[in-house]
Protein backbone atom coordinates (compact mmCIF):
# COMPACT_ATOMS: atom_id res chain seq x y z
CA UNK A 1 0.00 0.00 0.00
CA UNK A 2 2.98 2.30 1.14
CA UNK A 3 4.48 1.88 -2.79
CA UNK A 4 1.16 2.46 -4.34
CA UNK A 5 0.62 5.82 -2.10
CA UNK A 6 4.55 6.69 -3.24
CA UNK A 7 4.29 6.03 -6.49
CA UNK A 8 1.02 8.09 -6.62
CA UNK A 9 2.61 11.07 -4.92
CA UNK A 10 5.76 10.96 -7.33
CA UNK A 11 3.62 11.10 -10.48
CA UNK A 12 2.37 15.10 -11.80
CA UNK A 13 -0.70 15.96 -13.75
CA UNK A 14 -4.77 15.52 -12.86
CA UNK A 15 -5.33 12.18 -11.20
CA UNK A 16 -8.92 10.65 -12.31
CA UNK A 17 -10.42 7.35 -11.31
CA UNK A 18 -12.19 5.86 -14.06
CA UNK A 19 -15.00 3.48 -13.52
CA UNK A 20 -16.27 0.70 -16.28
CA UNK A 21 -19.09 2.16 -19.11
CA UNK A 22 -21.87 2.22 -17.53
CA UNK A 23 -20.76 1.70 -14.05
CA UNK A 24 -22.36 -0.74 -11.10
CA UNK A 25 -22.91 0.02 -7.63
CA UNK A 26 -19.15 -1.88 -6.76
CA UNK A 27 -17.32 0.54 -9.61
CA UNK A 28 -18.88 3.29 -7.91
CA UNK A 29 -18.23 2.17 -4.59
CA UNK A 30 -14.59 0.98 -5.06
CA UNK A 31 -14.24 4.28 -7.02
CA UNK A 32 -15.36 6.42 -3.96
CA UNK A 33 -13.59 4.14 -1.32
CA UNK A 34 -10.36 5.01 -2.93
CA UNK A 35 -11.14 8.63 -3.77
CA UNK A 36 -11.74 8.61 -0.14
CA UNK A 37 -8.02 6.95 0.88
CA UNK A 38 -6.06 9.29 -1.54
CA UNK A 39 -7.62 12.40 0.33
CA UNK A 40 -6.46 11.04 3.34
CA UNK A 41 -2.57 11.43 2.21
CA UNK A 42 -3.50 14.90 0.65
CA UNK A 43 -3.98 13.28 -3.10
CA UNK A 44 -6.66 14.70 -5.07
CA UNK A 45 -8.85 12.76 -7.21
CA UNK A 46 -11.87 12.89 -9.38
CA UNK A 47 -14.21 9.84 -10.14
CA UNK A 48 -15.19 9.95 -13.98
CA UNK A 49 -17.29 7.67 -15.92
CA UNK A 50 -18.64 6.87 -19.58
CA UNK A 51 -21.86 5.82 -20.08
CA UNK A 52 -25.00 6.39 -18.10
CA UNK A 53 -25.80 5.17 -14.67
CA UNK A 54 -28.43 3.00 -15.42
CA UNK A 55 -30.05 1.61 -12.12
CA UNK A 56 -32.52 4.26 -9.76
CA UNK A 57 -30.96 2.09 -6.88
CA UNK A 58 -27.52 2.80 -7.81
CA UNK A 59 -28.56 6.56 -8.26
CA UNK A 60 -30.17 6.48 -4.64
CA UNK A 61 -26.68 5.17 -3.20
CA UNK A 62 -25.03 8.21 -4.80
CA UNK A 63 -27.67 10.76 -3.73
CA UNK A 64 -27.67 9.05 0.30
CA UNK A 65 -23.76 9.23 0.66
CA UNK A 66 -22.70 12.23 -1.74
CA UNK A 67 -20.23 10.52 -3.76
CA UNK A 68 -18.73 12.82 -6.70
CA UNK A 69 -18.41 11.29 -9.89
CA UNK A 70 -18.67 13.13 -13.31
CA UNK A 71 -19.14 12.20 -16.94
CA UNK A 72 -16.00 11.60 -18.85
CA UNK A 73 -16.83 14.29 -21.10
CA UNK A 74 -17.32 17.38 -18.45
CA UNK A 75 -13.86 17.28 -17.46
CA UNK A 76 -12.06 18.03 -20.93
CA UNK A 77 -9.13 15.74 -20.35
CA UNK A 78 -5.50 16.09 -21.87
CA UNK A 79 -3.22 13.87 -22.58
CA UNK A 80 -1.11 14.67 -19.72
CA UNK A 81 -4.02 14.05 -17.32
CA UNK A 82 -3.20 10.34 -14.95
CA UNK A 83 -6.19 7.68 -14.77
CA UNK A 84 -6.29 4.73 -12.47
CA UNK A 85 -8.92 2.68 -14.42
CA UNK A 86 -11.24 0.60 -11.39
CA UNK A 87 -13.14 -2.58 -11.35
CA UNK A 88 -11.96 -2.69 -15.28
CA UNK A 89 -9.02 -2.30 -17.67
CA UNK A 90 -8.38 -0.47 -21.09
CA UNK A 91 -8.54 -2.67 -23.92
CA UNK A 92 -11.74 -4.60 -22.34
CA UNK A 93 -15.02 -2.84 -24.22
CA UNK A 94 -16.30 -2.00 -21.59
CA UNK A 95 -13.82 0.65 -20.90
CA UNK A 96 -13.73 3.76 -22.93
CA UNK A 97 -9.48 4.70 -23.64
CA UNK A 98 -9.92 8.16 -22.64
CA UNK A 99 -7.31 10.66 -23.48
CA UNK A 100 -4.65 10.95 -20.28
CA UNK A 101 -2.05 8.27 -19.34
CA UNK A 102 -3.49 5.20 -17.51
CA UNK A 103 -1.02 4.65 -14.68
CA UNK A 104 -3.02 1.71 -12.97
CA UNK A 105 -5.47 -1.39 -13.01
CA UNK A 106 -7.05 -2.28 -9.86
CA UNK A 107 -9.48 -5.21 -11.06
CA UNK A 108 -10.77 -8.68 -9.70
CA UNK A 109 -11.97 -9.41 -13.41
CA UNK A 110 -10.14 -12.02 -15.77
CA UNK A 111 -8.47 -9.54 -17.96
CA UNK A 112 -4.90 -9.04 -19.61
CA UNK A 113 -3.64 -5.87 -18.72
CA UNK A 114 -1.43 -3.10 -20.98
CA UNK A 115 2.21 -4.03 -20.14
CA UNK A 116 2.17 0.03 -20.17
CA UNK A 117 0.66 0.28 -17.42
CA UNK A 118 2.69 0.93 -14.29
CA UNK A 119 0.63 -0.27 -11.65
CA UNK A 120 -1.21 -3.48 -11.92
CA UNK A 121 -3.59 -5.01 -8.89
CA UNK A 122 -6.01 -7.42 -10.67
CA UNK A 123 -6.82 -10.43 -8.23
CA UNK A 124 -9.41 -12.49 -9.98
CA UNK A 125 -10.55 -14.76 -6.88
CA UNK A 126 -12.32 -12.27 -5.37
CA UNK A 127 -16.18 -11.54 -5.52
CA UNK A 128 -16.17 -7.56 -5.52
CA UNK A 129 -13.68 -4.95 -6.19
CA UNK A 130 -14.89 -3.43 -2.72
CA UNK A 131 -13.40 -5.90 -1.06
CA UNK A 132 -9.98 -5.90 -2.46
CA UNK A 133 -10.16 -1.52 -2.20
CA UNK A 134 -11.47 -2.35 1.75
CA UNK A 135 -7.98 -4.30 1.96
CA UNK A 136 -6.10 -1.43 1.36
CA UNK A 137 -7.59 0.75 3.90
CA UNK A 138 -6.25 -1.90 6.01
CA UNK A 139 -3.22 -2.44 4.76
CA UNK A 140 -2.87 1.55 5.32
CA UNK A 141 -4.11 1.55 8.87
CA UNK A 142 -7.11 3.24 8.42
CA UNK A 143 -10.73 2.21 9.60
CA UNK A 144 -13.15 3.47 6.89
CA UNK A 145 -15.82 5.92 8.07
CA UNK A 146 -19.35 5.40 7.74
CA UNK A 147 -19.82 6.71 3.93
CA UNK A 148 -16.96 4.55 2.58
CA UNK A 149 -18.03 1.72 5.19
CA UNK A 150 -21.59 1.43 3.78
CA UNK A 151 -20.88 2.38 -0.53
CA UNK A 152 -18.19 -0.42 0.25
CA UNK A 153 -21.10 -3.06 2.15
CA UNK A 154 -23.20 -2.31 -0.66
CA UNK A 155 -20.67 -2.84 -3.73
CA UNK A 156 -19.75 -6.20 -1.94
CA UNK A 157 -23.21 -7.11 -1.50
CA UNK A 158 -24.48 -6.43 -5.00
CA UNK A 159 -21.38 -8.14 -7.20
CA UNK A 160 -21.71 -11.17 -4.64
CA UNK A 161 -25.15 -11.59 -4.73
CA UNK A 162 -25.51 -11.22 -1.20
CA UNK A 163 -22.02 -13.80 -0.93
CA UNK A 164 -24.03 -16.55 -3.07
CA UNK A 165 -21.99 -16.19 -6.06
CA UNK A 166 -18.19 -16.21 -6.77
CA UNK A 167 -17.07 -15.44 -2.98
CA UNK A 168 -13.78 -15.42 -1.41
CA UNK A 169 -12.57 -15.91 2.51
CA UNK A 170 -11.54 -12.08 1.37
CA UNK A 171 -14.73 -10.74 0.72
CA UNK A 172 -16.45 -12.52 3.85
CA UNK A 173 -14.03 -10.81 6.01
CA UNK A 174 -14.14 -7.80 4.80
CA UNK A 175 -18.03 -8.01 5.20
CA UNK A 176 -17.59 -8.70 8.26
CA UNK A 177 -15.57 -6.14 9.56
CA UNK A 178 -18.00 -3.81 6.63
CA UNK A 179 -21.09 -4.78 9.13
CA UNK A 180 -20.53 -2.57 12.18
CA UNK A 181 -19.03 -0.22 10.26
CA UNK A 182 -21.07 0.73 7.62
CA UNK A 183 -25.06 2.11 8.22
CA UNK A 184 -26.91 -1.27 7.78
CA UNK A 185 -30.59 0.49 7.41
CA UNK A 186 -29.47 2.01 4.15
CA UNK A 187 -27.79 -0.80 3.11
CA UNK A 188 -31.12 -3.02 3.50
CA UNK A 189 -33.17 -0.59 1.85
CA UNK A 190 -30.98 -0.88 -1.16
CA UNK A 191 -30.23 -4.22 -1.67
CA UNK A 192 -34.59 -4.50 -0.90
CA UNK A 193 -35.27 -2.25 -3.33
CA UNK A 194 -33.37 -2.49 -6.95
CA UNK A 195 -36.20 -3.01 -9.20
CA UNK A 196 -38.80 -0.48 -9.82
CA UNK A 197 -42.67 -0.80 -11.19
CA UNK A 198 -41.60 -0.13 -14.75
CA UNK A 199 -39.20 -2.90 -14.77
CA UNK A 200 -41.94 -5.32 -14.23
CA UNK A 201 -42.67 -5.50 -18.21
CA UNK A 202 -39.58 -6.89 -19.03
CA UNK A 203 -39.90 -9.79 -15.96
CA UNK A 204 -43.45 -10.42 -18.23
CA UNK A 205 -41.96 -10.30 -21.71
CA UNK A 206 -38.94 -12.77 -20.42
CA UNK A 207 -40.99 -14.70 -18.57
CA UNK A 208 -42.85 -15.12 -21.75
CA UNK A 209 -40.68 -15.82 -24.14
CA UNK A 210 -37.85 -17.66 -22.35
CA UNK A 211 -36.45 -20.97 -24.05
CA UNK A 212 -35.45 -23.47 -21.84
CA UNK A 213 -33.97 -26.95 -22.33
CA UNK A 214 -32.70 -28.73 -19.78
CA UNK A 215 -30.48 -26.58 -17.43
CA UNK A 216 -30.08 -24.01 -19.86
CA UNK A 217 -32.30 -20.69 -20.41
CA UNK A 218 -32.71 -18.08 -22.84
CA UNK A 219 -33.84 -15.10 -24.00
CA UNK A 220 -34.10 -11.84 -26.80
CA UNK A 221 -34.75 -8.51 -26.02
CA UNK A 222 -35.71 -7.29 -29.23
CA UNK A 223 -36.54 -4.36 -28.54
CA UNK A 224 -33.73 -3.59 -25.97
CA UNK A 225 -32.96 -3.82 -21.75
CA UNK A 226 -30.82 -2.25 -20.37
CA UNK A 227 -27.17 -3.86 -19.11
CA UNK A 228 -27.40 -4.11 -15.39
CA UNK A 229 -31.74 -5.11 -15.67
CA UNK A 230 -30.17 -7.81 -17.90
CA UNK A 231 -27.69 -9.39 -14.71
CA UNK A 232 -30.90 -8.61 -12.45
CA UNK A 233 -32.90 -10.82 -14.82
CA UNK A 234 -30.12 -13.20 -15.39
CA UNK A 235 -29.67 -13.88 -11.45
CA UNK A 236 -33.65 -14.19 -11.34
CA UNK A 237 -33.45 -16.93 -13.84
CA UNK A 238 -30.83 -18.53 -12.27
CA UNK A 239 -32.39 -18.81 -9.21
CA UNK A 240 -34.88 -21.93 -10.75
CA UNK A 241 -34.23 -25.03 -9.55
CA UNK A 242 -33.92 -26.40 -13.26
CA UNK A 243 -31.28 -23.35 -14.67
CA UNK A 244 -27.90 -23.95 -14.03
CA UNK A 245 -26.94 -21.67 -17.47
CA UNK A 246 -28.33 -18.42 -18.34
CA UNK A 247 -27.94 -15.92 -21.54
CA UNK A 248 -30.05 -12.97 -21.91
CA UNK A 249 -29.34 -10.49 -24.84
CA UNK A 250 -30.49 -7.55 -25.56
CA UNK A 251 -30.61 -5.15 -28.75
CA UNK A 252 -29.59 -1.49 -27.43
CA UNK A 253 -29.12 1.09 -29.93
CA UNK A 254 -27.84 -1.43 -32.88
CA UNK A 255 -25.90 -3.31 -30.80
CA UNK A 256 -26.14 -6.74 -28.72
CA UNK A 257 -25.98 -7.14 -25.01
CA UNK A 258 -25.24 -10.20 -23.37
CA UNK A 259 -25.55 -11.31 -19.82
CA UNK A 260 -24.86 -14.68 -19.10
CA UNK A 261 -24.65 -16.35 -15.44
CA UNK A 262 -23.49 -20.11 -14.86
CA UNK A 263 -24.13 -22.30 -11.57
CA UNK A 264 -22.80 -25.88 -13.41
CA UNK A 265 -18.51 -25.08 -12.32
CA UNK A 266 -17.78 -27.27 -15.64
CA UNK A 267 -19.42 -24.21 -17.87
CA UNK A 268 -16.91 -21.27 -17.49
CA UNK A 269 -19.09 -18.75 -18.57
CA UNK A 270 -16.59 -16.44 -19.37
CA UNK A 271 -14.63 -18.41 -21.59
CA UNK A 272 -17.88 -19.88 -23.32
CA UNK A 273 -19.03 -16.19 -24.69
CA UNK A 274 -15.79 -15.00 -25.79
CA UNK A 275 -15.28 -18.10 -27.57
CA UNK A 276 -18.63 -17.51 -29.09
CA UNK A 277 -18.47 -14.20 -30.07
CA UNK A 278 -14.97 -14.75 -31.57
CA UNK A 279 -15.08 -12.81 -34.64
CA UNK A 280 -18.06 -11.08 -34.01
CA UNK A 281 -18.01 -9.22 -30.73
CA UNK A 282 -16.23 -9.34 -27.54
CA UNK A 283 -16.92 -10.82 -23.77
CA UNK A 284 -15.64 -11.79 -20.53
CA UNK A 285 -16.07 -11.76 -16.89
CA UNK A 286 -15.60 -14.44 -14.26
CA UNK A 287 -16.56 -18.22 -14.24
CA UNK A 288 -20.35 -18.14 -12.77
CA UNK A 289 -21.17 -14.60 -14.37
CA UNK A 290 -19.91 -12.95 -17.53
CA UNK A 291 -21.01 -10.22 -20.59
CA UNK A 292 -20.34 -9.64 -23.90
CA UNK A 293 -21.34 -7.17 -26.91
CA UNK A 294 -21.88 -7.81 -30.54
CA UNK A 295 -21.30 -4.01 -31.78
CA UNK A 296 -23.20 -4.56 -35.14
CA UNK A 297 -26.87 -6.36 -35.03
CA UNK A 298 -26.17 -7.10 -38.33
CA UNK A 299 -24.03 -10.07 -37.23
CA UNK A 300 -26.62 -10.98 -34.68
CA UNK A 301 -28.41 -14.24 -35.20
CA UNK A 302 -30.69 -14.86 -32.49
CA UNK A 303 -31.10 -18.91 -33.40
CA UNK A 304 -27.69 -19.16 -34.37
CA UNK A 305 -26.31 -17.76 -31.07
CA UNK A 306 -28.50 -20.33 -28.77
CA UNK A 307 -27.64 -23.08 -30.71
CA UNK A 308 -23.98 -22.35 -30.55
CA UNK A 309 -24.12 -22.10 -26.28
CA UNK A 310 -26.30 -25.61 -26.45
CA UNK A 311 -23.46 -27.10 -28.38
CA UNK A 312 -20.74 -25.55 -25.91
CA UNK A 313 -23.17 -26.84 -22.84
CA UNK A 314 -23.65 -29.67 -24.37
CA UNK A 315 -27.09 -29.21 -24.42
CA UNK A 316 -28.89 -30.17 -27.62
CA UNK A 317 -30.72 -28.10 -30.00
């Protein structure tokens, strides 16, 4: 933590913390947590993102703790302007390269950083970037207070799934020690309440047209759903007895969405949809919940696409 903080200090120019496109509540949190530590050894920081935020509980967790985060664009950044890029990495597509030098990747995605970049903390294992970003308040001594204590609980909470999906000894401790730190009411009433009434028409429209053989489940927006409502849907799905393998997609503005979650530890869902959109898009993620984008609908074949994660499940047609 000490070299991070030094080699921080030694660099010169506008430091910016750059979330993923479209950022989560544990971007945003991790984002804020370490805003938060660099203030504390006199480094100054702004929180920038592309994208929009997408979720009105995400929104509400900005609004109750006051973090500060701006859109990439108000900030007019230079070339000679520093970015720590958080809970992502340039040359994933979910990451806008924005003008300025990026001098670090903190991450716990399965991604192959820049061997530019300086500073490199990606630890794959773990559940939430809030955890490993809790880890080095630690590591520097310091107890977070109750803003960073409870945008931290609720990052961890969200990208866990509550610690029911893809959770480390790391992130239980740190929810742990999170717990009597953080203020628990708000907490609850955001985890309660991340779907709103309008939402409810695309739980009909999937619950309508999903495919399902076997353990595997599947479903077209046509007309479009948003990224994050996608993993909400995606865990909702996963949560039947019968689906062990979900893939939602999702046709937003001429391109394809994907969300994709995996229960079965032999189906790496990560590896699954970027081998299937090899040539045509891009994905990633971890083992049990992943993404992906095919930038051109033209090379979007909704039949084609199921039948190609059946025949990687094993699954029939």
């Amino acid at each position: 933590m000490n070299t991070f903080l030094q080699f921080i200090k030694q660099k010169r120019g506008r430091l910016f913390i750059q979330t993923h496109n479209f950022p989560d509540h544990d971007a945003v949190a991790s984002a804020f947590a370490l805003h938060r530590l660099l203030i504390s050894h006199l480094i100054d920081s702004r929180i920038i993102y592309e994208g929009e935020i997408q979720r009105e509980s995400l929104t509400s967790t900005i609004e109750h703790i006051g973090i500060p985060l701006s859109k990439a664009a108000s900030v007019d950044l230079n070339e000679s302007d520093l970015i720590i890029v958080i809970d992502g990495c340039k040359g994933a597509k979910n990451v806008t390269d924005l003008p300025g030098q990026e001098i670090a990747v903190i991450d716990h995605h399965e991604v192959e950083c820049p061997e530019s970049v300086e500073f490199v903390d990606i630890r794959p294992s773990y559940g939430a970037c809030s955890t490993l970003i809790y880890e080095y308040w630690k590591e520097a001594g310091l107890v977070p207070d109750r803003d960073v204590a409870t945008a931290l609980m609720i990052g961890l909470n969200m990208d866990t799934a509550l610690l029911t999906r893809d959770v480390s000894a790391n992130d239980v401790q740190a929810y742990s020690s999170l717990y009597t730190l953080c203020d628990m009411r708000l907490v609850s009433s955001i985890l309660r309440n991340y779907i709103q009434v309008k939402d409810l028409s695309f739980y009909k429209r999937a619950i309508e047209a999903l495919y399902i053989k076997g353990n595997f489940c599947f479903c077209y927006f046509a007309e479009g759903c948003n990224q994050n409502l996608l993993g909400i849907l995606g865990d909702f799905f996963l949560s039947l007895e019968e689906a062990l393998f979900v893939v939602l997609c999702a046709n937003n503005g001429g391109k394809i969405n994907l969300s994709v979650r995996s229960e079965n530890p032999e189906w790496n869902a990560a590896q699954i949809v970027e081998e299937i959109l090899h040539g045509i898009g891009f994905g990633g993620g971890h083992a049990d919940m992943a993404g992906g984008i095919i930038p051109n609908v033209k090379d979007f074949d909704e039949l084609k696409i199921r039948e190609s994660f059946q025949r990687a499940l094993g699954a029939g047609e």
